[in-house]
N, C-alpha and C. Protein backbone atom coordinates (compact mmCIF):
# COMPACT_ATOMS: atom_id res chain seq x y z
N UNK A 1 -10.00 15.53 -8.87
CA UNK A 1 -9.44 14.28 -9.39
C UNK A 1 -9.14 14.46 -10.86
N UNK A 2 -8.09 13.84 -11.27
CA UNK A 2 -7.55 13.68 -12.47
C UNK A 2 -7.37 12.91 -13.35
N UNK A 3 -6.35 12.27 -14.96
CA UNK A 3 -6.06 11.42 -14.96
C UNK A 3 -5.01 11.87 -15.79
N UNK A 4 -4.17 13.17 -15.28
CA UNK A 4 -3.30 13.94 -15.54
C UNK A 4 -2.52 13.57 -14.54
N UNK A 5 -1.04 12.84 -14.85
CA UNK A 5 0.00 12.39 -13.63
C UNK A 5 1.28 13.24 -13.84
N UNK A 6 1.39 14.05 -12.86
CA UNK A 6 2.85 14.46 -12.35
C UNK A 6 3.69 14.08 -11.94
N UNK A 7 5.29 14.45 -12.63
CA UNK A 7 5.99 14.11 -12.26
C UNK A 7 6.82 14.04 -10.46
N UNK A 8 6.95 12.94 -9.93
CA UNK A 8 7.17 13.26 -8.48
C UNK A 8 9.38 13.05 -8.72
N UNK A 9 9.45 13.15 -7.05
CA UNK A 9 10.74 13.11 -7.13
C UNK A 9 10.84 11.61 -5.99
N UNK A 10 9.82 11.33 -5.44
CA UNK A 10 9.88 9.90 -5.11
C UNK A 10 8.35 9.65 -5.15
N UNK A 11 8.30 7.83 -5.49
CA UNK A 11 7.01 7.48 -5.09
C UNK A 11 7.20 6.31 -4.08
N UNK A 12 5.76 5.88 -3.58
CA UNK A 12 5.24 5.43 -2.33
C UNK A 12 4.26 4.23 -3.09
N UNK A 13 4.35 3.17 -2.64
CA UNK A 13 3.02 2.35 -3.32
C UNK A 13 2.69 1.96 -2.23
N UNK A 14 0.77 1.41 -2.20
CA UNK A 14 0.43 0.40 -0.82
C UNK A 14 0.76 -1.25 -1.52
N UNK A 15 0.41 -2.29 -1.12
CA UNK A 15 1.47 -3.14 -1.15
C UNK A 15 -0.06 -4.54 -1.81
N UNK A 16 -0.25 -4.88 -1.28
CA UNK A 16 -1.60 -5.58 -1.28
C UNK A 16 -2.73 -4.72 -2.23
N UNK A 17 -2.77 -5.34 -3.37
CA UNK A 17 -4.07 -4.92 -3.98
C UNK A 17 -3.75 -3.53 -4.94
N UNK A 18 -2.19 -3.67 -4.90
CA UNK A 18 -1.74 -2.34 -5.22
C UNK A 18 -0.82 -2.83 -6.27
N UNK A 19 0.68 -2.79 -5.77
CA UNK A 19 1.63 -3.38 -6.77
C UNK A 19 1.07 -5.09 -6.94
N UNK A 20 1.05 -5.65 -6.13
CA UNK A 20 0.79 -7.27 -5.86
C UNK A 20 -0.68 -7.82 -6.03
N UNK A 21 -0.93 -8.83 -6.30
CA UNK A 21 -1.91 -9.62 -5.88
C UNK A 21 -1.72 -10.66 -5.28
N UNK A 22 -2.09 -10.51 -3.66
CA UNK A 22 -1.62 -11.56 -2.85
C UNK A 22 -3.21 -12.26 -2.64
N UNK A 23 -4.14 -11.99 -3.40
CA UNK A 23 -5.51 -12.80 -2.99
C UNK A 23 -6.15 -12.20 -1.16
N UNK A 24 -5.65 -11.42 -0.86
CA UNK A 24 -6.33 -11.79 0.69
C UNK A 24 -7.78 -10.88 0.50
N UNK A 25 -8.99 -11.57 0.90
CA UNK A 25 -9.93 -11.41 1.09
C UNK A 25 -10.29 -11.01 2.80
N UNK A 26 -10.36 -9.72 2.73
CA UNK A 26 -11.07 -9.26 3.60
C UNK A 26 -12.12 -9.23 4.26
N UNK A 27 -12.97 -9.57 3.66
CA UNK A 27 -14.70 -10.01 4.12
C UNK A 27 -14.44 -11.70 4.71
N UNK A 28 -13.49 -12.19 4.18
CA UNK A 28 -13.68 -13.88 4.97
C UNK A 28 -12.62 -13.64 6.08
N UNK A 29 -11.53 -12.92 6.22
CA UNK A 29 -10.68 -12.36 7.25
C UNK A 29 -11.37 -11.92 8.57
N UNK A 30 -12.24 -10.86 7.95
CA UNK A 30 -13.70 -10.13 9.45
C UNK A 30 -14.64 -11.51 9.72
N UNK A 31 -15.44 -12.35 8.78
CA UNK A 31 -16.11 -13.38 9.07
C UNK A 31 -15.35 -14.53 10.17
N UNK A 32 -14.45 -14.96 9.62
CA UNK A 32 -13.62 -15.68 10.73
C UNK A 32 -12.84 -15.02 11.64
N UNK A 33 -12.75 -13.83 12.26
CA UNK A 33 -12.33 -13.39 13.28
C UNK A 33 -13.99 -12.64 14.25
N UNK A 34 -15.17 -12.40 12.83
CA UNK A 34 -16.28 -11.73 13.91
C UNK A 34 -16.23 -10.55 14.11
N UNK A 35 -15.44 -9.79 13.64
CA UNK A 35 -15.29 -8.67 13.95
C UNK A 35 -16.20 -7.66 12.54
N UNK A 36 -16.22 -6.20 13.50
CA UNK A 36 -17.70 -5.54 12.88
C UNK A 36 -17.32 -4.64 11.68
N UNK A 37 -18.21 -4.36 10.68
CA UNK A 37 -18.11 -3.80 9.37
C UNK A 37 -17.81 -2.03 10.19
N UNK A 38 -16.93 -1.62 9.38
CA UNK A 38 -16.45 -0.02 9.76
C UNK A 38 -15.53 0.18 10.59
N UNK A 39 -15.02 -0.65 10.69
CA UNK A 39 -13.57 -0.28 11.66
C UNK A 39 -12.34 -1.17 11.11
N UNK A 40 -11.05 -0.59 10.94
CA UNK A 40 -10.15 -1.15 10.45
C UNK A 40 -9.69 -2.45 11.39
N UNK A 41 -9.18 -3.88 10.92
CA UNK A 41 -9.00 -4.76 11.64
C UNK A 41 -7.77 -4.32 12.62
N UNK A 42 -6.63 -3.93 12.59
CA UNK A 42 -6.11 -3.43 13.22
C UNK A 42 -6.28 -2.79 14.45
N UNK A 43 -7.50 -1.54 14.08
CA UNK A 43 -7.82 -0.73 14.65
C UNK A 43 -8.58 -1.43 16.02
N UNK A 44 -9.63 -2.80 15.47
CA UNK A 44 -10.69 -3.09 16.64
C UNK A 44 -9.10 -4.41 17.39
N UNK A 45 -8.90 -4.88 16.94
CA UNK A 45 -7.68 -5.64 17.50
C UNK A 45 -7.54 -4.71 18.54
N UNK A 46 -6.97 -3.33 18.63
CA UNK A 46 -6.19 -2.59 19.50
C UNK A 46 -7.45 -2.45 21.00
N UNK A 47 -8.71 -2.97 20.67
CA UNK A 47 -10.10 -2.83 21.91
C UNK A 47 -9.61 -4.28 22.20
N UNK A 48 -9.32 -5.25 21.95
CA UNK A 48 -9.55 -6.58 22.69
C UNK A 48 -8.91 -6.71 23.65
N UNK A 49 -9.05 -7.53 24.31
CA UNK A 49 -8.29 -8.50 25.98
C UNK A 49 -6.91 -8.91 24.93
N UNK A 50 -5.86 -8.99 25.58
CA UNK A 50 -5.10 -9.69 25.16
C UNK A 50 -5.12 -10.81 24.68
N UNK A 51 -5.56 -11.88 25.03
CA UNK A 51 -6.02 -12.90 24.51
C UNK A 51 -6.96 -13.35 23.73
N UNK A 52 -7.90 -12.31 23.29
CA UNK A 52 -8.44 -12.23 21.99
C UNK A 52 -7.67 -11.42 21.31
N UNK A 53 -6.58 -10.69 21.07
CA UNK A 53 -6.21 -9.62 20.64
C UNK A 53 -5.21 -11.05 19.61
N UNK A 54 -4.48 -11.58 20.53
CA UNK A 54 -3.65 -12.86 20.01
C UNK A 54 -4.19 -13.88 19.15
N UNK A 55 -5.43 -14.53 19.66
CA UNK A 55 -5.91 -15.11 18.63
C UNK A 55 -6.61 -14.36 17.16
N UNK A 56 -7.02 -13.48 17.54
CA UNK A 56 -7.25 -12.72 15.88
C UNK A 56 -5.48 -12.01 15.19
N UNK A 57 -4.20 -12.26 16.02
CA UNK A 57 -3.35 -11.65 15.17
C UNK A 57 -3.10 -12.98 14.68
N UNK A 58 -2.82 -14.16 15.38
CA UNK A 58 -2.74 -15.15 14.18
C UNK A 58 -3.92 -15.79 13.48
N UNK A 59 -4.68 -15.48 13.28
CA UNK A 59 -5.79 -15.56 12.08
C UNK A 59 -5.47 -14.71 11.02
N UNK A 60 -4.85 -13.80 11.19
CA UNK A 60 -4.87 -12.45 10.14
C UNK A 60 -3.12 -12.93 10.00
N UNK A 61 -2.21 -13.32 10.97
CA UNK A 61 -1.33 -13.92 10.25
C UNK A 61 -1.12 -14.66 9.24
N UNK A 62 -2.11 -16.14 9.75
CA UNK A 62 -2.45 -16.98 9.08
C UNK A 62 -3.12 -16.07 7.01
N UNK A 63 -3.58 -15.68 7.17
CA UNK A 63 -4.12 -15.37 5.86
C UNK A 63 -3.19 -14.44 5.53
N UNK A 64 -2.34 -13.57 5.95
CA UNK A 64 -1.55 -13.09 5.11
C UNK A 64 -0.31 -13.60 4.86
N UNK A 65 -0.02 -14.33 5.63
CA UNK A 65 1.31 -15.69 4.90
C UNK A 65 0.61 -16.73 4.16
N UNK A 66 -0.32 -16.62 3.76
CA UNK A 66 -1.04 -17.70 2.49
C UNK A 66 -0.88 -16.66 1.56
N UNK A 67 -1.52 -15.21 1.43
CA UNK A 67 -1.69 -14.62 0.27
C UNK A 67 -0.17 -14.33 -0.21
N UNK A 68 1.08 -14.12 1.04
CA UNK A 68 2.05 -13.88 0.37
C UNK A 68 2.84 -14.66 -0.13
N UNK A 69 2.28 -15.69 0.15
CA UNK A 69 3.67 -17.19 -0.43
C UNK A 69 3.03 -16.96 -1.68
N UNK A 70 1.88 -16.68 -2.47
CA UNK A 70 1.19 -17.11 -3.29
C UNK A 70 1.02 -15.70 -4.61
N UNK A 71 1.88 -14.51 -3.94
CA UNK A 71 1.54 -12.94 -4.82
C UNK A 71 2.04 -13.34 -5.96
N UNK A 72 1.51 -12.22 -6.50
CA UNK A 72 2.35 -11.95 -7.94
C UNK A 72 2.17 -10.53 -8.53
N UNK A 73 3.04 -9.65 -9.05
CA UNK A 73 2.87 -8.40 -9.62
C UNK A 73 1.49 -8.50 -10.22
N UNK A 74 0.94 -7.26 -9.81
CA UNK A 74 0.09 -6.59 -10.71
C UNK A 74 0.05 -6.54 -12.23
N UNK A 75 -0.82 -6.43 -13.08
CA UNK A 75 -0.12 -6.08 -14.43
C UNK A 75 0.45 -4.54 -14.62
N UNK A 76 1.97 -4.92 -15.14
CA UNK A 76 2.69 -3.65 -15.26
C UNK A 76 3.47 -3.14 -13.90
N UNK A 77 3.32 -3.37 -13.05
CA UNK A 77 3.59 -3.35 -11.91
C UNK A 77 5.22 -3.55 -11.96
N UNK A 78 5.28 -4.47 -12.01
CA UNK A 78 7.41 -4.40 -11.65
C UNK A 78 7.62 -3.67 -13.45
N UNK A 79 7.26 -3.96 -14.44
CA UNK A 79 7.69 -2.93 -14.97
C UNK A 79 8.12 -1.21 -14.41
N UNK A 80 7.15 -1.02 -14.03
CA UNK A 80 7.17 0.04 -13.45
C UNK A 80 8.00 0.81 -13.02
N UNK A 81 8.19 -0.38 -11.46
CA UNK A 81 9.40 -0.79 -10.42
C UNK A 81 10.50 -0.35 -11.39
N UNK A 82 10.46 -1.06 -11.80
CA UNK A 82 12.10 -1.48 -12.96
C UNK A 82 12.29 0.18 -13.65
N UNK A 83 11.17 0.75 -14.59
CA UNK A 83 12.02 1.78 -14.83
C UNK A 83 11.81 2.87 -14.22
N UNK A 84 11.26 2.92 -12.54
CA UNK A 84 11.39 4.42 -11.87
C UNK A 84 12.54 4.12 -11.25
N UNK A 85 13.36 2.95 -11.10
CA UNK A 85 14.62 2.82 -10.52
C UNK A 85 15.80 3.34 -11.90
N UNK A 86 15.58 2.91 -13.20
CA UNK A 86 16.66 3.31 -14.24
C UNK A 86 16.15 5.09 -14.60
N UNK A 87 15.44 5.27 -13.88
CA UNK A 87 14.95 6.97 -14.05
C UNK A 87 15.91 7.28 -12.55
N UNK A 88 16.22 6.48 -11.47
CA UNK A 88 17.23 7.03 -10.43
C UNK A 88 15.85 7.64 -9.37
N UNK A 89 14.61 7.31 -9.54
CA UNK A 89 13.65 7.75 -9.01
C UNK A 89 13.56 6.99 -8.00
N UNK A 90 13.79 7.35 -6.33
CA UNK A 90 13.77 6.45 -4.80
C UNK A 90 11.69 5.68 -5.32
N UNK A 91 12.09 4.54 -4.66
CA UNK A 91 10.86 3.68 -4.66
C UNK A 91 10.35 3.16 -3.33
N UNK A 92 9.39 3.47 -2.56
CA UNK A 92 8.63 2.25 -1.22
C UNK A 92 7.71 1.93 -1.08
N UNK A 93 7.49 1.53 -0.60
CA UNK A 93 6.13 0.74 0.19
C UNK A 93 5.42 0.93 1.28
N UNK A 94 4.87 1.38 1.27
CA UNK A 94 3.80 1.59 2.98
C UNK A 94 2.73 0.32 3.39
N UNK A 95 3.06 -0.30 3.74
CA UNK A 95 1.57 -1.14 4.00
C UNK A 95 1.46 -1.60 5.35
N UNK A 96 0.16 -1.86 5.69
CA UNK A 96 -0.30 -2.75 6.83
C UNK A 96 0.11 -3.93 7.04
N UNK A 97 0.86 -4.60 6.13
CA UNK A 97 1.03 -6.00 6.38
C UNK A 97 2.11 -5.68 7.70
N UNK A 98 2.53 -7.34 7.93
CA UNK A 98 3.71 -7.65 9.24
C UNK A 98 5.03 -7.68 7.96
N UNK A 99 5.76 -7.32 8.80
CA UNK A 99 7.18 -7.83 7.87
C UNK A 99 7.38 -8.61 7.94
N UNK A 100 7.17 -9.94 8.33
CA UNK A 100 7.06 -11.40 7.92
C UNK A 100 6.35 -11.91 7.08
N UNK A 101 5.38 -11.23 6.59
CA UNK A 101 4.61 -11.21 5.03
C UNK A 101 4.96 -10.64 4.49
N UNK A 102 5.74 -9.29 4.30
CA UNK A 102 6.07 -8.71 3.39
C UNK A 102 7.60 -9.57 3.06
N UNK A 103 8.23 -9.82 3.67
CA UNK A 103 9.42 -10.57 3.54
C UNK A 103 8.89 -12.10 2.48
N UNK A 104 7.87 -12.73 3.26
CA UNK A 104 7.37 -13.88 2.36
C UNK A 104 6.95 -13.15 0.66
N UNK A 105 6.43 -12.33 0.76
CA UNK A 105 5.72 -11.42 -0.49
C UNK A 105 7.34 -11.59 -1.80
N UNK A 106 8.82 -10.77 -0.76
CA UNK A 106 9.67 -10.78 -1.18
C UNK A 106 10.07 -12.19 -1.86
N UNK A 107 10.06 -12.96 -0.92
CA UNK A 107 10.61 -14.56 -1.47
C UNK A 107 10.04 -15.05 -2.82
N UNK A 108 8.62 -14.36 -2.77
CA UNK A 108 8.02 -15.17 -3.68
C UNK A 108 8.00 -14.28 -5.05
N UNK A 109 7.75 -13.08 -5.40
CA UNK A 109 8.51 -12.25 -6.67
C UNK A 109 9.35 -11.27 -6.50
N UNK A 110 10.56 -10.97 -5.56
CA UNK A 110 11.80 -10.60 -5.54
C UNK A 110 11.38 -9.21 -6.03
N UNK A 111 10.84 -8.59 -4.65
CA UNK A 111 10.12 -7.25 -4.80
C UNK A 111 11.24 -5.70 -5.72
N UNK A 112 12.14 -5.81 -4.76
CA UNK A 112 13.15 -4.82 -5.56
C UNK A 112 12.92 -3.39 -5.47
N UNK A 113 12.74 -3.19 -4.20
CA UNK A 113 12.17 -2.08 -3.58
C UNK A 113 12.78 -1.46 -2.74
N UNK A 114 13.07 0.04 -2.75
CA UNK A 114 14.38 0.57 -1.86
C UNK A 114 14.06 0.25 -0.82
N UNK A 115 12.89 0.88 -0.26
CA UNK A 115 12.35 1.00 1.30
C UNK A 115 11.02 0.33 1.93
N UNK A 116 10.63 -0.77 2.23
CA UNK A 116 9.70 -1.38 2.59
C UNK A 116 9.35 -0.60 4.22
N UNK A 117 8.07 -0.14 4.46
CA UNK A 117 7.60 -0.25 6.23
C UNK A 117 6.27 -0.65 6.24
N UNK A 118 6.55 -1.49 7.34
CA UNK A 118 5.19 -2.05 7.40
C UNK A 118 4.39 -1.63 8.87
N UNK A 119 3.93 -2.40 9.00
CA UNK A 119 2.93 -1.87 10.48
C UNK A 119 4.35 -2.26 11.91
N UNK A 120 4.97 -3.42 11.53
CA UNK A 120 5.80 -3.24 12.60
C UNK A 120 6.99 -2.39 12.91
N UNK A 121 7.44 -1.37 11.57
CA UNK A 121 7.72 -0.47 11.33
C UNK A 121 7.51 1.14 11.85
N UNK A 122 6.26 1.55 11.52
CA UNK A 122 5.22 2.60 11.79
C UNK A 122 4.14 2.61 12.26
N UNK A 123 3.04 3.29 12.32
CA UNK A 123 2.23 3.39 13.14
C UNK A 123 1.35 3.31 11.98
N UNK A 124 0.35 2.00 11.97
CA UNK A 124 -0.35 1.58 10.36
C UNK A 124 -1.24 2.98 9.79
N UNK A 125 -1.62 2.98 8.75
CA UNK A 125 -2.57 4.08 7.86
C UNK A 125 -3.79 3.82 8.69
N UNK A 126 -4.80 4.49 8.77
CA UNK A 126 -4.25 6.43 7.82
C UNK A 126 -3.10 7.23 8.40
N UNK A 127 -2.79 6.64 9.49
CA UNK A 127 -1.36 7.69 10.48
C UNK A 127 -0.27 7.93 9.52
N UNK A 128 -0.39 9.34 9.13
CA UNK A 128 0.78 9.71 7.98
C UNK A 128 2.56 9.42 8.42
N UNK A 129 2.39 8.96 9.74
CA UNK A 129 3.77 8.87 10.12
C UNK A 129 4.63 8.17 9.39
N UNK A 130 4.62 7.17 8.50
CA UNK A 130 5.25 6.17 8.19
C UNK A 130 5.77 7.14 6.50
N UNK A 131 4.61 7.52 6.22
CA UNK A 131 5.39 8.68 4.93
C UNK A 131 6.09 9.17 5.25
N UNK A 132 5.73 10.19 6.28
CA UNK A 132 6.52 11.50 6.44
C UNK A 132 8.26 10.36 6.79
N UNK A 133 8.34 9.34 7.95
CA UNK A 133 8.81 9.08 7.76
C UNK A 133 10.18 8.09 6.60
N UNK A 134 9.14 7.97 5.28
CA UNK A 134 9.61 7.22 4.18
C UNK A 134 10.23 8.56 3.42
N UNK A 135 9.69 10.06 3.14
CA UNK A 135 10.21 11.32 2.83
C UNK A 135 11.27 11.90 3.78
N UNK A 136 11.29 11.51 4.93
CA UNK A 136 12.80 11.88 5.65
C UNK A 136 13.94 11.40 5.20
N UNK A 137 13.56 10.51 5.47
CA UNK A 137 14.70 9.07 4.62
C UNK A 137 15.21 9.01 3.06
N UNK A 138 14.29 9.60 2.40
CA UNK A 138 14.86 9.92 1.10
C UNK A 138 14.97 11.51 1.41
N UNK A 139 15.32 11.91 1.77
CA UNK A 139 15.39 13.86 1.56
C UNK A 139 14.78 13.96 0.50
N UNK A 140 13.24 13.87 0.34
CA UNK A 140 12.43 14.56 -0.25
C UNK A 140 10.71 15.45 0.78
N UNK A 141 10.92 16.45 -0.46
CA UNK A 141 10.25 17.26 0.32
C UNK A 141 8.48 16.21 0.15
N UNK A 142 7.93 16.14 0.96
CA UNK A 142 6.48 15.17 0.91
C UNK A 142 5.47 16.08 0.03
N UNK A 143 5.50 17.18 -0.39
CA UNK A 143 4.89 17.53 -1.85
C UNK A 143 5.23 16.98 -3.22
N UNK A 144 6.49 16.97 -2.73
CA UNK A 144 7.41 16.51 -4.42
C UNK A 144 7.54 14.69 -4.30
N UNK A 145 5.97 14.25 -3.59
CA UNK A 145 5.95 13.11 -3.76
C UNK A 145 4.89 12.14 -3.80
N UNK A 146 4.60 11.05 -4.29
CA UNK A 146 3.14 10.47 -4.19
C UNK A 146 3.19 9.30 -3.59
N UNK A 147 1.68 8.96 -3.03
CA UNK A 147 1.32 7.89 -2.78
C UNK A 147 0.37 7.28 -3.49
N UNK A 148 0.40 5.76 -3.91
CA UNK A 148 -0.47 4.99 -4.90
C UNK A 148 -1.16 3.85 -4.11
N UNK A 149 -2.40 3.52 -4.22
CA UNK A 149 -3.07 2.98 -3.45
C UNK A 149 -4.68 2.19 -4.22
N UNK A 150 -4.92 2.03 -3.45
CA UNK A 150 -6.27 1.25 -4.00
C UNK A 150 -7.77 1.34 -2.78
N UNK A 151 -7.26 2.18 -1.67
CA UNK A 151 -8.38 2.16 -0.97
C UNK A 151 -8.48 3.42 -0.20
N UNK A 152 -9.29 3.97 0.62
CA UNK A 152 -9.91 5.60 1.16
C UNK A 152 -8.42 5.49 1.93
N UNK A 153 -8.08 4.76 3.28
CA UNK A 153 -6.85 4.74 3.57
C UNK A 153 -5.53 5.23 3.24
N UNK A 154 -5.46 4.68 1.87
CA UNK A 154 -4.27 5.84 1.33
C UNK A 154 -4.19 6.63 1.06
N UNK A 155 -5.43 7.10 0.39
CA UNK A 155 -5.22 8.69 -0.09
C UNK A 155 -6.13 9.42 1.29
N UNK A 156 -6.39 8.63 2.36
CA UNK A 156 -6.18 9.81 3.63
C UNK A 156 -4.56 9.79 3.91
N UNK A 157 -4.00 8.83 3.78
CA UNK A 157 -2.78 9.12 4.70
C UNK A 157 -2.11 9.71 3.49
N UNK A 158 -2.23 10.02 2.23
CA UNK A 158 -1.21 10.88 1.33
C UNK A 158 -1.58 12.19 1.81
N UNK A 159 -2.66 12.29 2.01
CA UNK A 159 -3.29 13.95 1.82
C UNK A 159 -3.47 14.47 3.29
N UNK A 160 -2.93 13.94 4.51
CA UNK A 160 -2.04 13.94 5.53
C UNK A 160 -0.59 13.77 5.81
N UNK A 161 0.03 13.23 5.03
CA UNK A 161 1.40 13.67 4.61
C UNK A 161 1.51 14.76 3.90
N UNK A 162 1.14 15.28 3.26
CA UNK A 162 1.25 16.65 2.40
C UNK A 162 0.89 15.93 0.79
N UNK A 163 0.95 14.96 0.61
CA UNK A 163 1.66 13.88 -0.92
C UNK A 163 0.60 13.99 -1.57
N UNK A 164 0.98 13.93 -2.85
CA UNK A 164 -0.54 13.62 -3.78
C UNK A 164 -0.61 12.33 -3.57
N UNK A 165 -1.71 11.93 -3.76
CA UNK A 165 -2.53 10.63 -3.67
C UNK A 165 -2.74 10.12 -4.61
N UNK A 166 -2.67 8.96 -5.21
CA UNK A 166 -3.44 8.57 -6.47
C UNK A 166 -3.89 7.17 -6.13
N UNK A 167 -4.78 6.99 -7.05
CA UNK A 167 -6.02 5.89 -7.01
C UNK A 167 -5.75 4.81 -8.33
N UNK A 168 -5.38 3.59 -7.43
CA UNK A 168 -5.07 2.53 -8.26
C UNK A 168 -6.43 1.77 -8.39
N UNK A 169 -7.64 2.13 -9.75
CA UNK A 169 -8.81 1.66 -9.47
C UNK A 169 -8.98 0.45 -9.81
N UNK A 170 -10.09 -0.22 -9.09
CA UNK A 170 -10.51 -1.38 -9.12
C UNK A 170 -12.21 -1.21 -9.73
N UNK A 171 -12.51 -2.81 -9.72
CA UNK A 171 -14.12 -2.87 -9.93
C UNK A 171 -14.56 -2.44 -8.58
N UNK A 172 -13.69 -2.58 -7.05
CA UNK A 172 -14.79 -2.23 -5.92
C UNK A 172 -14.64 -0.74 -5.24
N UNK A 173 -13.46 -0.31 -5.98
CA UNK A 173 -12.75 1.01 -5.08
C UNK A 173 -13.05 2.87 -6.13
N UNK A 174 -13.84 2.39 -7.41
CA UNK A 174 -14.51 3.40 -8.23
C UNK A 174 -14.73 5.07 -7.04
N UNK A 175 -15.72 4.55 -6.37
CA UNK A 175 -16.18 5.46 -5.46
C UNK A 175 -14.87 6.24 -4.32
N UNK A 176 -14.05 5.86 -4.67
CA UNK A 176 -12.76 6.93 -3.94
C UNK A 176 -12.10 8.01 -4.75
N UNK A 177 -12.23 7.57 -6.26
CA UNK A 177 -12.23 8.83 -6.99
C UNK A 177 -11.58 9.85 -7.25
N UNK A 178 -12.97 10.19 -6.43
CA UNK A 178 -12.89 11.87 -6.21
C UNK A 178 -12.13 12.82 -4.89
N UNK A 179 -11.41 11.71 -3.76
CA UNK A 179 -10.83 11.76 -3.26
C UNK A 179 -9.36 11.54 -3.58
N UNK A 180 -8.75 11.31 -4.60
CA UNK A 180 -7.81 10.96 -5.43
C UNK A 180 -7.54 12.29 -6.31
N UNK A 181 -6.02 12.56 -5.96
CA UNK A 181 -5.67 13.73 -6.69
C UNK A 181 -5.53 13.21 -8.51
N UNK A 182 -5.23 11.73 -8.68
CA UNK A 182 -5.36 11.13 -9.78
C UNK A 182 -5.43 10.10 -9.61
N UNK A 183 -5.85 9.20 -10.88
CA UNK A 183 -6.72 8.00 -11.14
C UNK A 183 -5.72 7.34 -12.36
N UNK A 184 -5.43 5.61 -11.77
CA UNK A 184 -5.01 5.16 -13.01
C UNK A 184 -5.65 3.86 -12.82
N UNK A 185 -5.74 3.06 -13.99
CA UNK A 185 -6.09 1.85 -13.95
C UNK A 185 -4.99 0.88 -14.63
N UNK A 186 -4.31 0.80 -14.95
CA UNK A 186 -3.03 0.27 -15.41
C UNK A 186 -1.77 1.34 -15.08
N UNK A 187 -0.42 0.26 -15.11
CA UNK A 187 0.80 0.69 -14.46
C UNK A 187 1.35 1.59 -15.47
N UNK A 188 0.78 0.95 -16.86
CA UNK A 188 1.58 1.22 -17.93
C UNK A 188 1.32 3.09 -18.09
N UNK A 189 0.35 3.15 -17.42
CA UNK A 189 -0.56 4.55 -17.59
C UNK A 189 0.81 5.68 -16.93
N UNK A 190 1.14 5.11 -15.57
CA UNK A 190 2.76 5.59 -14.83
C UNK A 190 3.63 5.85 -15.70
N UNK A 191 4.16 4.54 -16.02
CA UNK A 191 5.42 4.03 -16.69
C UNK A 191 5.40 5.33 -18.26
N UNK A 192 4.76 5.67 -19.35
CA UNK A 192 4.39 6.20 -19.86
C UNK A 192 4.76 7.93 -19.62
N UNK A 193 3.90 8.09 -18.76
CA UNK A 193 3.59 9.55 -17.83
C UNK A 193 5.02 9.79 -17.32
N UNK A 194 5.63 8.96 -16.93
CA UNK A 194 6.75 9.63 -16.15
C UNK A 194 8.29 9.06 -17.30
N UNK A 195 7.98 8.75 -18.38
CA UNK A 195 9.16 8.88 -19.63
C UNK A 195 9.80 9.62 -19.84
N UNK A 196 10.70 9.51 -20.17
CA UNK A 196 11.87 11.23 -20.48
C UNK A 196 11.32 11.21 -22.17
C-alpha cells in the first residue's frame, strides 16, 4: 500500500460512499430485512424463495431511492470528475446499486459520467466482470487502469480485473489498507496527482 498515485489511462469509481454521499446505512438495511452479518445483501437475496427474495428487493429499493433523491458529491469529488474529463481521461462507475437509483442519484447532482454499470448491468462485485467489461469498452488495457472504492469489495474486484485498486478511506474502512495498492482521503489528493 501506498500514498504514491499513478497515472492511469482510465479510471473506475464505486458509487455510494465513494464519489457520493447518498446516506444509505447498511446495518439498518440488514436489521429491517434480518438478514445475517458476513454475507453480501445481494449475495443472501440470491438463497431466498422468491417471495422473500421480492420483499427484501423492495426494502433495499426502498432505501436506495431515499439515499439517492437525497446524494450529494463527496468533497472534491465532481471536481475531480470535471478535470479527468478536461485531461480527455474516460471516467465510470461500477456499483451495486439498480439503475433506477443510479439514474435518481443522476437527477439529483447531474453525475457527468461517461459510463455508469450497475448490478442490472453486470454481474455485482467482487465479480470482476463489469471492469473487465468497463476496460473493453474504453480500449484500455485493465493494468493501465484503476479502481476507487471505499470497501474490501473493490479492491477485490480491482485486483481481479488486473486494475490497481485504491482506497477511498473512511473512519470505518482504515483496516482495508493494506489491501489497497493506494490510499487517499480527499479527491483533491487525485485531482493534484494526476496534473500536467
Amino acid at each position: 500500500m501506498t500514498t504514491t498515485v499513478a497515472r492511469y489511462d482510465a479510471v473506475v469509481f464505486d458509487l455510494d460512499g465513494t464519489l457520493v454521499d447518498s446516506g444509505l446505512d447498511f446495518r439498518a438495511i440488514r436489521r429491517e430485512l434480518g438478514f445475517p452479518e458476513g454475507i453480501g445483501l445481494l449475495e443472501h437475496m440470491a438463497t431466498l424463495s422468491e417471495a422473500e427474495a421480492a420483499r427484501a428487493h423492495a426494502i433495499i429499493h426502498r432505501f436506495e431511492m431515499a439515499g439517492a433523491e437525497s446524494a450529494s458529491w463527496m468533497p472534491g469529488a465532481e471536481a475531480l470528475v470535471r478535470h479527468l474529463h478536461r485531461q480527455s481521461i474516460p471516467v465510470a462507475v461500477l456499483t451495486r446499486n439498480s439503475r433506477e437509483a443510479v439514474a435518481a442519484t443522476h437527477a439529483a447532482i447531474s453525475l457527468g459520467i461517461d459510463l455508469i454499470l450497475t448490478r442490472d448491468d453486470a454481474p455485482p462485485k467482487p465479480d470482476p466482470a463489469g471492469l473487465l467489461q468497463i476496460a473493453d469498452i474504453f480500449g484500455v488495457a485493465p493494468e493501465r487502469m484503476t479502481y476507487i472504492g471505499d470497501f474490501i469489495d473493490d479492491l477485490t474486484t480491482a485486483r481481479r480485473a488486473g486494475m490497481a485498486g485504491g482506497l477511498y478511506r473512511n473512519a470505518r474502512n482504515a483496516g482495508y489498507a493494506d489491501r489497497a495498492d493506494y490510499v487517499i482521503e480527499h479527491f483533491d489528493d487525485l485531482r493534484r496527482a494526476w496534473s500536467d
